[in-house]
N, C-alpha and C. Protein backbone atom coordinates (compact mmCIF):
# COMPACT_ATOMS: atom_id res chain seq x y z
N UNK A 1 0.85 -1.18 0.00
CA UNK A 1 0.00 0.00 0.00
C UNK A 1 0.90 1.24 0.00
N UNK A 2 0.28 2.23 -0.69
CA UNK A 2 1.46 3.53 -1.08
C UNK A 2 1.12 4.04 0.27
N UNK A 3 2.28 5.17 0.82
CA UNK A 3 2.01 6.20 1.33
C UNK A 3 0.82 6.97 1.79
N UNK A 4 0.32 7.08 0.40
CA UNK A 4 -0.77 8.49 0.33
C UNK A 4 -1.81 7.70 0.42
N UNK A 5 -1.78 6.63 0.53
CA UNK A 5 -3.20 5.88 0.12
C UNK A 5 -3.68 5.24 1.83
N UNK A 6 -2.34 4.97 2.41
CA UNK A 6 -2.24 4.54 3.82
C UNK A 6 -2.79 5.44 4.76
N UNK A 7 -2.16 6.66 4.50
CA UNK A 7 -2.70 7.86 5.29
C UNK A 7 -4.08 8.39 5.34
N UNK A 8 -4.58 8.59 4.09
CA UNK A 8 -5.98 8.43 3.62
C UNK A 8 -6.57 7.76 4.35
N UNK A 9 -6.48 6.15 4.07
CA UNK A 9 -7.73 5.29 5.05
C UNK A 9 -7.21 5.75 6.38
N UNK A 10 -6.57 6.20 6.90
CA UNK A 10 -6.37 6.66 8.52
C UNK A 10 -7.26 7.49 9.46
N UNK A 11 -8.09 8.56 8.27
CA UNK A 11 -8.28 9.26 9.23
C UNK A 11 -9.77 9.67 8.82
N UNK A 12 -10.93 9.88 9.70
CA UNK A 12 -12.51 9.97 9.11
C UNK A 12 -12.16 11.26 9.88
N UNK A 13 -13.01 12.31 8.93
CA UNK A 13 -13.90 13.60 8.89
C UNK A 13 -15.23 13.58 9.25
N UNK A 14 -16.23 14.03 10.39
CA UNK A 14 -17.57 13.95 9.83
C UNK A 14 -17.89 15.79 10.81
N UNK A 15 -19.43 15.90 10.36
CA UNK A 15 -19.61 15.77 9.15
C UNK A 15 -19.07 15.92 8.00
N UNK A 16 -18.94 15.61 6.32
CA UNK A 16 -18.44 15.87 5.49
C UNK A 16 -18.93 17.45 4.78
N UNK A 17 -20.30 17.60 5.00
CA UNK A 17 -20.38 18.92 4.51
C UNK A 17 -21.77 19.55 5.24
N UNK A 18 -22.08 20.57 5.22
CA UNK A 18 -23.42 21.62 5.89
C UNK A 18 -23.22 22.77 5.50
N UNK A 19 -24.32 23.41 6.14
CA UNK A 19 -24.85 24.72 5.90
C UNK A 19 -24.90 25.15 7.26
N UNK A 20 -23.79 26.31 7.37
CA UNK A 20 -23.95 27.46 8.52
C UNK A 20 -24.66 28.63 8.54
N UNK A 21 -25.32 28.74 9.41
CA UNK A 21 -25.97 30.10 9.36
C UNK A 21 -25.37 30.88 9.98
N UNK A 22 -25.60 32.76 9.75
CA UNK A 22 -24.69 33.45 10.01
C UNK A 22 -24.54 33.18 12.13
N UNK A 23 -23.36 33.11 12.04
CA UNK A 23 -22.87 33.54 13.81
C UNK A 23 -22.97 31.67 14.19
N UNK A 24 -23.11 30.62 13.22
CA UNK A 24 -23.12 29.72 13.82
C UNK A 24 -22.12 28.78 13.92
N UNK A 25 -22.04 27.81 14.52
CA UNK A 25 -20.53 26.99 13.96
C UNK A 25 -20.99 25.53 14.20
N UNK A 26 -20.01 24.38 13.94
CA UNK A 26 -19.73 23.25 13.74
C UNK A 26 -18.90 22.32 14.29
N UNK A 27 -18.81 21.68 14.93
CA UNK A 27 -17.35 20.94 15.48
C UNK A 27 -17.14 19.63 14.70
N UNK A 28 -16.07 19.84 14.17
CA UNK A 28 -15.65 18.54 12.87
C UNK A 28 -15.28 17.36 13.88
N UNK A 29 -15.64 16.08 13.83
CA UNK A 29 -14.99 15.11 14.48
C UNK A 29 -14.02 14.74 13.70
N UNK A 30 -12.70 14.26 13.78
CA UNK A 30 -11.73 13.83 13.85
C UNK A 30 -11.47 12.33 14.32
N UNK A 31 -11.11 11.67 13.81
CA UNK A 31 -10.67 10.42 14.02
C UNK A 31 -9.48 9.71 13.23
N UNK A 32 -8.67 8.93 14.16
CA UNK A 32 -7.53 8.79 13.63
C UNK A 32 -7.25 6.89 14.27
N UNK A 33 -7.12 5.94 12.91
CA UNK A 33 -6.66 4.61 13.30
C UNK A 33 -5.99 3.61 12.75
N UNK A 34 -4.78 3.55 13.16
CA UNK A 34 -3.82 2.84 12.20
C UNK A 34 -3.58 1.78 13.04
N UNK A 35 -3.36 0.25 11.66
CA UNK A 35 -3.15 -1.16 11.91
C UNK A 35 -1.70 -1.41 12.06
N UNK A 36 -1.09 -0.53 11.74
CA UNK A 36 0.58 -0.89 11.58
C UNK A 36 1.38 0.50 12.20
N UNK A 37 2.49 -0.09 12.69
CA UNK A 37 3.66 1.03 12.93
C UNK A 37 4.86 1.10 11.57
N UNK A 38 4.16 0.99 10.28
CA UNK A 38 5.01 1.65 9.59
C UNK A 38 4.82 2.81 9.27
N UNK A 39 5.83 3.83 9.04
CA UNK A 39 6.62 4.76 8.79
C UNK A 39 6.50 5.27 10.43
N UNK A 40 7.07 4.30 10.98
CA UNK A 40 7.24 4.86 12.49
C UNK A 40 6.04 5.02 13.17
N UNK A 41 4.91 5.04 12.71
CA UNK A 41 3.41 5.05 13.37
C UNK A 41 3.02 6.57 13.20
N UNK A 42 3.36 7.08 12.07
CA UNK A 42 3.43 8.75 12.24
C UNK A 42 2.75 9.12 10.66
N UNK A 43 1.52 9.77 10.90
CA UNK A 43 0.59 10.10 9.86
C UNK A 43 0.36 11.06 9.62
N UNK A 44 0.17 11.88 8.54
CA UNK A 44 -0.11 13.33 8.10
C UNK A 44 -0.87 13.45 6.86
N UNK A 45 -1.84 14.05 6.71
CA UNK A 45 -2.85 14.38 5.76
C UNK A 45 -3.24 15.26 5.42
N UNK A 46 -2.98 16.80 4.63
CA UNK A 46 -4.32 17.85 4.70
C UNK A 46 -5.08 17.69 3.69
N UNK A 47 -6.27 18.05 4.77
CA UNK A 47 -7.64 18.04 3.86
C UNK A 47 -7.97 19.78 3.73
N UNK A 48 -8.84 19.27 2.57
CA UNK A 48 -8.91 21.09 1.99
C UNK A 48 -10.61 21.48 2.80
N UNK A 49 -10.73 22.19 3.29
CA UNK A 49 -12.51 22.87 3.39
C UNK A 49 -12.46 23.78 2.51
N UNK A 50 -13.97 23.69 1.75
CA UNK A 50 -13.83 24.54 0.98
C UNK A 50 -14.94 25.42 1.15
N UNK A 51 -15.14 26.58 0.91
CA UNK A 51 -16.41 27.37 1.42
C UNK A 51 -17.09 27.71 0.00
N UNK A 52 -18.18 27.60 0.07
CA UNK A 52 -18.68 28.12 -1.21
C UNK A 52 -18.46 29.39 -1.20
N UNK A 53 -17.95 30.42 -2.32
CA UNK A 53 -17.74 31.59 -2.68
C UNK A 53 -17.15 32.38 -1.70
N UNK A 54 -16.08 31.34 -1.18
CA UNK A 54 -15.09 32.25 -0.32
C UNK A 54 -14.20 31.58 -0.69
N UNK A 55 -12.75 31.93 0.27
CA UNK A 55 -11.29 31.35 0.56
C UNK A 55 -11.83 30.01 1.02
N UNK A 56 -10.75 28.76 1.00
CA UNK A 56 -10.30 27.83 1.72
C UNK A 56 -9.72 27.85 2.64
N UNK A 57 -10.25 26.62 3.27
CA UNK A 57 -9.31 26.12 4.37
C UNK A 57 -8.84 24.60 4.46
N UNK A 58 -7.46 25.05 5.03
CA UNK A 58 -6.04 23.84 4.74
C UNK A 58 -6.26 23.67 6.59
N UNK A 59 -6.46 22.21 6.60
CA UNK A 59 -6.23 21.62 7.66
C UNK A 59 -5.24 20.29 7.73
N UNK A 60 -4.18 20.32 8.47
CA UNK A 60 -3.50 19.22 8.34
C UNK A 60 -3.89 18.08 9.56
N UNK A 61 -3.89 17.62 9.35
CA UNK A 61 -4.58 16.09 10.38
C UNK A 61 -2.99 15.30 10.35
N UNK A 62 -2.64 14.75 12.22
CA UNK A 62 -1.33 14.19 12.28
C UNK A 62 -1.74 13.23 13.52
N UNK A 63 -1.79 12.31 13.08
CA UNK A 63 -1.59 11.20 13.97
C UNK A 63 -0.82 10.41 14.31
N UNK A 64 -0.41 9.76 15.54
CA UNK A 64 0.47 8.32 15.88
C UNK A 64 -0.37 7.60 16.33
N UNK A 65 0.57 6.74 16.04
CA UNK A 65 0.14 5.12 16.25
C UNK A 65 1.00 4.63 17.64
N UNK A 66 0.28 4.06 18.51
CA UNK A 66 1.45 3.74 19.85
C UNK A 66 1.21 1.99 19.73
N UNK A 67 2.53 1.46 19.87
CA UNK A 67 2.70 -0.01 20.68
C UNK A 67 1.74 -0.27 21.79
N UNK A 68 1.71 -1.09 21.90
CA UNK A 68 0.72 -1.94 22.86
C UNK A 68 1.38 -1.19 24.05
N UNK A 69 2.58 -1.32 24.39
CA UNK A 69 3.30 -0.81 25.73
C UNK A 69 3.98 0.40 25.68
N UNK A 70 3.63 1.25 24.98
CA UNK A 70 3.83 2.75 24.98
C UNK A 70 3.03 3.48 26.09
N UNK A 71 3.50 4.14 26.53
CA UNK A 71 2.92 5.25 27.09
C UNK A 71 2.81 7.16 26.60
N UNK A 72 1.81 7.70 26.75
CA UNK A 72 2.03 8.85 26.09
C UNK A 72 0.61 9.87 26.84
N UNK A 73 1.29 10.80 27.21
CA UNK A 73 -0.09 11.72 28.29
C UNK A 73 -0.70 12.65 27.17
N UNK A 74 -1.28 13.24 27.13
CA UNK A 74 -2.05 13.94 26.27
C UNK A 74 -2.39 15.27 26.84
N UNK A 75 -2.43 16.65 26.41
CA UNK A 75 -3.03 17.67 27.50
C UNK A 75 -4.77 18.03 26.38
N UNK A 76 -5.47 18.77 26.16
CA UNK A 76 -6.78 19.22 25.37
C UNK A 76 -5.97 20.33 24.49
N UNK A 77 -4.57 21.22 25.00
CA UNK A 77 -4.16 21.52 24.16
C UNK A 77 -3.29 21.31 22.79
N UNK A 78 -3.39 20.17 23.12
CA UNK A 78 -1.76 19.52 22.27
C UNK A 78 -0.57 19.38 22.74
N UNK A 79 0.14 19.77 21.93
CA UNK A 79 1.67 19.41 22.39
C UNK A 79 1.87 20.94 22.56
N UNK A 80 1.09 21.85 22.91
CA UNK A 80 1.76 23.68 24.08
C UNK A 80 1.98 23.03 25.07
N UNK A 81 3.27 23.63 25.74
CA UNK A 81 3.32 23.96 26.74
C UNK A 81 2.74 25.05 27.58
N UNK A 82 2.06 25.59 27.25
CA UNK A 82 1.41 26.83 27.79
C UNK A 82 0.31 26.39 27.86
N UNK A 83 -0.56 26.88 28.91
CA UNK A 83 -2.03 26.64 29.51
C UNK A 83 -2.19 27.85 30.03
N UNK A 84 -3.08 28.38 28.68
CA UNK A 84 -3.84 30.07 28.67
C UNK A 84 -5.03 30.00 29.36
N UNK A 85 -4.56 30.67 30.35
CA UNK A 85 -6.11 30.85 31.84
C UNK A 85 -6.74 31.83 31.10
N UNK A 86 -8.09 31.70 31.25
CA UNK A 86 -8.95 33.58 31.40
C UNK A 86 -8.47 34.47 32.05
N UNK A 87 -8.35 35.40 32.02
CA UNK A 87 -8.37 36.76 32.71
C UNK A 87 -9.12 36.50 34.33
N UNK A 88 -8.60 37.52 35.40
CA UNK A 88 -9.42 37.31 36.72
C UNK A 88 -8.56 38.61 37.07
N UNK A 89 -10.19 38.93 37.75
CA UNK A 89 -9.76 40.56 38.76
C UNK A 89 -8.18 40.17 39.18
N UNK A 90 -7.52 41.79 39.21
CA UNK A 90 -6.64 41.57 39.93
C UNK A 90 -7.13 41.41 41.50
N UNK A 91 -5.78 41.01 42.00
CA UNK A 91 -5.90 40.13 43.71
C UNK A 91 -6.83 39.29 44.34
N UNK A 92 -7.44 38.80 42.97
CA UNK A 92 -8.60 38.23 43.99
C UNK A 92 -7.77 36.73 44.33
N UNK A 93 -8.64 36.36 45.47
CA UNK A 93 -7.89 35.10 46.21
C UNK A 93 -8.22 34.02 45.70
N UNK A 94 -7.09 33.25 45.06
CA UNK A 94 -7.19 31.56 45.03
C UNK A 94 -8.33 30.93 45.07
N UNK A 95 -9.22 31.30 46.77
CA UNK A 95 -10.04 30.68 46.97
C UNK A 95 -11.48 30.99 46.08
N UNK A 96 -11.54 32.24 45.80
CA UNK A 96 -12.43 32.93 44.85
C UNK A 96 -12.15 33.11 43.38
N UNK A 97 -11.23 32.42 42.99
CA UNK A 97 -11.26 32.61 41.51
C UNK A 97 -11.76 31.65 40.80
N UNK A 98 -12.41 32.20 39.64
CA UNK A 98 -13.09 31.00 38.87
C UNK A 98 -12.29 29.79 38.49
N UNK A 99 -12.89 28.86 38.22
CA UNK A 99 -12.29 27.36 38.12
C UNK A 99 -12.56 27.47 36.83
N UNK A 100 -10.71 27.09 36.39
CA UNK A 100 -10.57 26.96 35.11
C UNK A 100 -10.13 25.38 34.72
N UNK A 101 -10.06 24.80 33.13
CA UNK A 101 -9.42 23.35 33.94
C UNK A 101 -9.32 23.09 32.27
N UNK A 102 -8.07 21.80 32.62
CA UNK A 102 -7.73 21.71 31.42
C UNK A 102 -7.78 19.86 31.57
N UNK A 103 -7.63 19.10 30.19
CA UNK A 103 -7.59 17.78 30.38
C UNK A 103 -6.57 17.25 29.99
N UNK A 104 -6.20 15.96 30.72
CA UNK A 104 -4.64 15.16 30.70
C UNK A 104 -5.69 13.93 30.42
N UNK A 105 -4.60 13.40 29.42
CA UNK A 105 -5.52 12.16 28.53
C UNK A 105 -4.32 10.99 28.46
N UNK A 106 -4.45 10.14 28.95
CA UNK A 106 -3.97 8.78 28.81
C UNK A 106 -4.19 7.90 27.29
N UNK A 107 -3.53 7.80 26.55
CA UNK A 107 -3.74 7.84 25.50
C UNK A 107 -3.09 6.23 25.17
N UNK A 108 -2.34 5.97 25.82
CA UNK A 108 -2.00 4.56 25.35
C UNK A 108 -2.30 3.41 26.12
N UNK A 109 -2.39 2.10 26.25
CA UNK A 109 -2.47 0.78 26.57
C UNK A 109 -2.39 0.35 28.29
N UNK A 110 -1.52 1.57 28.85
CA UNK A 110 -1.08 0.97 29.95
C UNK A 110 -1.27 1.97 31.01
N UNK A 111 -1.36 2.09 32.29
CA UNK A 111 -1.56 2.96 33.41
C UNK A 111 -0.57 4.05 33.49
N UNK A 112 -1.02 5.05 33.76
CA UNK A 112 0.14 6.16 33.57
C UNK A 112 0.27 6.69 34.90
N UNK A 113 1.01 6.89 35.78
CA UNK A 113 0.83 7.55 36.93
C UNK A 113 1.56 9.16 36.80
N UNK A 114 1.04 10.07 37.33
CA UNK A 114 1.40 11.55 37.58
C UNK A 114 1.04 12.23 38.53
N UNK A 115 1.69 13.52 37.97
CA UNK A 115 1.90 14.17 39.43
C UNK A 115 2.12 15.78 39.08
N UNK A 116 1.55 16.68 39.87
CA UNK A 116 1.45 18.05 39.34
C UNK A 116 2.47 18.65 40.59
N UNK A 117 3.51 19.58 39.89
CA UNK A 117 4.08 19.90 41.28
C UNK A 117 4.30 21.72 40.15
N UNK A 118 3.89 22.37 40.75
CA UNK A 118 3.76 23.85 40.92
C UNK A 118 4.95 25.06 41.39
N UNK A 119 5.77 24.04 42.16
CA UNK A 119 6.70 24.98 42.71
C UNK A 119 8.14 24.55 43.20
């Protein structure tokens, strides 16, 4: 199987197409699943959106593939290191500031243990 053809069956889009109305939006699902660790387990694809009677849009889609006994944490942002809080009054206390929160995703086969240390 070629390359381009491997990558292809890898990865589903849905929905494939709609109609937005003005101020509205969409969340594309994404899905990504590969049978083999060749080319290292490492996938890349862009797909084009196309808007009727506007510009395009280039999205690249990149997936891995992990071993049975890999481990690999995940954050909701990706691979940033940065975790952009909202804004909050100045000085307000710890105990009163809004709860912000981000997600850590276990992504491979096996138990991951962690640990948040701040300081």
């Amino acid at each position: 199987m070629t390359r381009v053809l491997e990558e292809v069956l890898c990865f589903d889009v849905s929905p494939r197409s709609g109609v937005l109305k003005a101020g509205e939006s969409v969340t594309l699902k994404l899905a990504y699943s590969s049978h083999s660790l060749d080319m290292d387990g490492n996938h890349s694809l862009p797909i084009l959106v196309r808007i009727a009677a506007g510009r395009s849009l280039w999205l690249v889609l990149q997936g891995n593939t992990l071993r049975h006994d890999e481990t690999f944490l995940h954050t909701t942002n990706g691979d940033e290191a940065v975790e952009a809080l909202c804004p909050t009054p100045l000085g307000a206390a710890l105990k009163n500031a809004s709860i912000q929160s981000t997600e850590i995703i276990n992504l491979g086969a096996t138990d991951i243990a962690y640990e948040v240390s701040s300081r």
